[in-house]
Protein backbone atom coordinates (compact mmCIF):
# COMPACT_ATOMS: atom_id res chain seq x y z
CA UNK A 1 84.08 111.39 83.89
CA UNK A 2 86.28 108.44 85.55
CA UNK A 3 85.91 105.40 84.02
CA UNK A 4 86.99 102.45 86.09
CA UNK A 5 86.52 98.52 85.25
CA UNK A 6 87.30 95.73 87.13
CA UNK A 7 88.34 92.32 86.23
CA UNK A 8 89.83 89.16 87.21
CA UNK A 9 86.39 87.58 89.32
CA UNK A 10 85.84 84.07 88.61
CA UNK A 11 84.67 80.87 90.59
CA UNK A 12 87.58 78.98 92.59
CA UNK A 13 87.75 76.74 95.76
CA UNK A 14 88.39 77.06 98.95
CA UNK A 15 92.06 77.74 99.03
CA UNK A 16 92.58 79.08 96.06
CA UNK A 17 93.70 82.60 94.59
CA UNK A 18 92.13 85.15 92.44
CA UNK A 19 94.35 88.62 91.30
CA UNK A 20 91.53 91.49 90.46
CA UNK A 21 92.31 94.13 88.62
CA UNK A 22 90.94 97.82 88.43
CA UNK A 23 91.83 99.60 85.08
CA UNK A 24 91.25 104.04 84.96
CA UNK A 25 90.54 105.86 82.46
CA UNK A 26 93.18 108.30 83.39
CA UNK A 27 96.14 109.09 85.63
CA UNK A 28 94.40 109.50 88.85
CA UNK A 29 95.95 106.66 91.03
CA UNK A 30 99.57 108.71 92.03
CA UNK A 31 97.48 111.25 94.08
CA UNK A 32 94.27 109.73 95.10
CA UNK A 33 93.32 107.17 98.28
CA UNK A 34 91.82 104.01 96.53
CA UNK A 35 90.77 100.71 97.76
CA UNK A 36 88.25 97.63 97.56
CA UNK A 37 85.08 97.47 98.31
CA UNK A 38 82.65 93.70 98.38
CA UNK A 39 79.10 93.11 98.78
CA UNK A 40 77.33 90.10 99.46
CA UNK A 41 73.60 89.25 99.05
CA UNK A 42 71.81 90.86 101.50
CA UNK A 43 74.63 92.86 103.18
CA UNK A 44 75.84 96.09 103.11
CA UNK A 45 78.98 96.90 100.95
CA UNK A 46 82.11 96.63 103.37
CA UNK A 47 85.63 97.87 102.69
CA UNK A 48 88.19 94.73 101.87
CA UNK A 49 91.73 96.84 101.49
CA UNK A 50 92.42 100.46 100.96
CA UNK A 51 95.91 102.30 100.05
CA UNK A 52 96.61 106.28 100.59
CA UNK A 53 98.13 108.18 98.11
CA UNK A 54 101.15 108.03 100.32
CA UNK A 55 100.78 104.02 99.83
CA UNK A 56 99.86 103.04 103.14
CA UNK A 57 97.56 100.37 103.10
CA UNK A 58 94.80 98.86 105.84
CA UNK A 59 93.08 96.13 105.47
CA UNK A 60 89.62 94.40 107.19
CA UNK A 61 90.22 91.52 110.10
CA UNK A 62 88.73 89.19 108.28
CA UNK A 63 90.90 89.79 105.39
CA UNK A 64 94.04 90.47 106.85
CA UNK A 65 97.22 88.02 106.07
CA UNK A 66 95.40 86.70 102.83
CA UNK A 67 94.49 89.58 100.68
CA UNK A 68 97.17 92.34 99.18
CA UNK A 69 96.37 95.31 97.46
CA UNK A 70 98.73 97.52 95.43
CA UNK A 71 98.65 99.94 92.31
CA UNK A 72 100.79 100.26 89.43
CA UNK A 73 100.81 104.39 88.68
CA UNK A 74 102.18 104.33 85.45
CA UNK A 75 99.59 101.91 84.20
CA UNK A 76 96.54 103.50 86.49
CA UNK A 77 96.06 100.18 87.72
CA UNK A 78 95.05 98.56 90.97
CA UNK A 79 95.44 94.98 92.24
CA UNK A 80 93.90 93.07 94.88
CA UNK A 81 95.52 89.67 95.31
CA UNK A 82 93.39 87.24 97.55
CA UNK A 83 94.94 84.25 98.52
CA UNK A 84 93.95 81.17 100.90
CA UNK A 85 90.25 82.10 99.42
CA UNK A 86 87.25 81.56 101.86
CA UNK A 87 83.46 80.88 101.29
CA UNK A 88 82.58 84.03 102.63
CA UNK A 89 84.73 86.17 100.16
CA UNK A 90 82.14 85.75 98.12
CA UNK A 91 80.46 89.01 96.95
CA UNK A 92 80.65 91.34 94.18
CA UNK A 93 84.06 93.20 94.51
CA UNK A 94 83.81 96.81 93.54
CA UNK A 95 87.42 99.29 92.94
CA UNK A 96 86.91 102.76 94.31
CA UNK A 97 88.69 105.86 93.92
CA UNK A 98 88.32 109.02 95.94
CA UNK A 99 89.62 111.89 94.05
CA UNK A 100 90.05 114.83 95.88
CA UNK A 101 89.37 117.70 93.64
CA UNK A 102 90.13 120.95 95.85
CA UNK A 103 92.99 121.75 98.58
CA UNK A 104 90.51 122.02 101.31
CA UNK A 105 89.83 118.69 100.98
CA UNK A 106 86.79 117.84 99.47
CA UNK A 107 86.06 114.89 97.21
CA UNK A 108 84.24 112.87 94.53
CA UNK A 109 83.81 108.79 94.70
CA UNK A 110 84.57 107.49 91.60
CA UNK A 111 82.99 102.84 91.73
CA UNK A 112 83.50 100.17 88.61
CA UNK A 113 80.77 98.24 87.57
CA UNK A 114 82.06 95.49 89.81
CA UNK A 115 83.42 91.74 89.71
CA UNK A 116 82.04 88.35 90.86
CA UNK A 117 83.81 86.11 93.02
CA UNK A 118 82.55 83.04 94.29
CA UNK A 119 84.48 80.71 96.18
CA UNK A 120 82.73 77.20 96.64
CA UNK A 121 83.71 74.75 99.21
């Protein structure tokens, strides 16, 4: 099975910058969509920044012009770099992979164990 783990979380303030990484077990980034996920207490677990295989890349409003994501293939690594940090970027932040595993186009969900971030004022 896919084994992915997340680091990098941590406490900062407002204003600051966190990097989070998202380590695989194998070579599964190359061909896969991928992105970052966050949940905060009592809310539902939103999309932050996805890239395509192709390496297009979207990104929430709220996040947009602060956060970057990007993947290094030969390491099977994903980044998410969050800048100009917030109060409400805090939330567990969770690295997903979708792996499709036929041509027709169906696939599998592959989540880390997730990372804190909390970002006081």
């Amino acid at each position: 099975q896919v084994q992915l783990v997340e680091s990098g979380g941590g406490l900062v303030l407002a204003g600051g910058s966190l990097r989070l990484s998202c380590a695989a077990s194998e070579s599964i980034f190359s061909t896969n969509d991928m992105g970052w996920y966050r949940q905060a207490p009592g809310k539902q677990r939103e999309l932050v920044a996805g890239i395509t295989s192709g390496g297009s890349t979207n990104y929430a409003d709220s996040v947009k012009g602060r956060f970057t994501i990007s993947r290094d293939n030969a390491k099977n690594t994903l980044f998410l770099q969050m800048n100009s940090l917030k109060p409400e970027d805090t939330a567990v932040y969770y690295c997903n992979v979708r792996k499709r595993v036929n041509p027709w186009g169906s696939t599998i969900d592959y989540w880390g164990q997730g990372t804190q971030v909390t970002v006081s004022s």
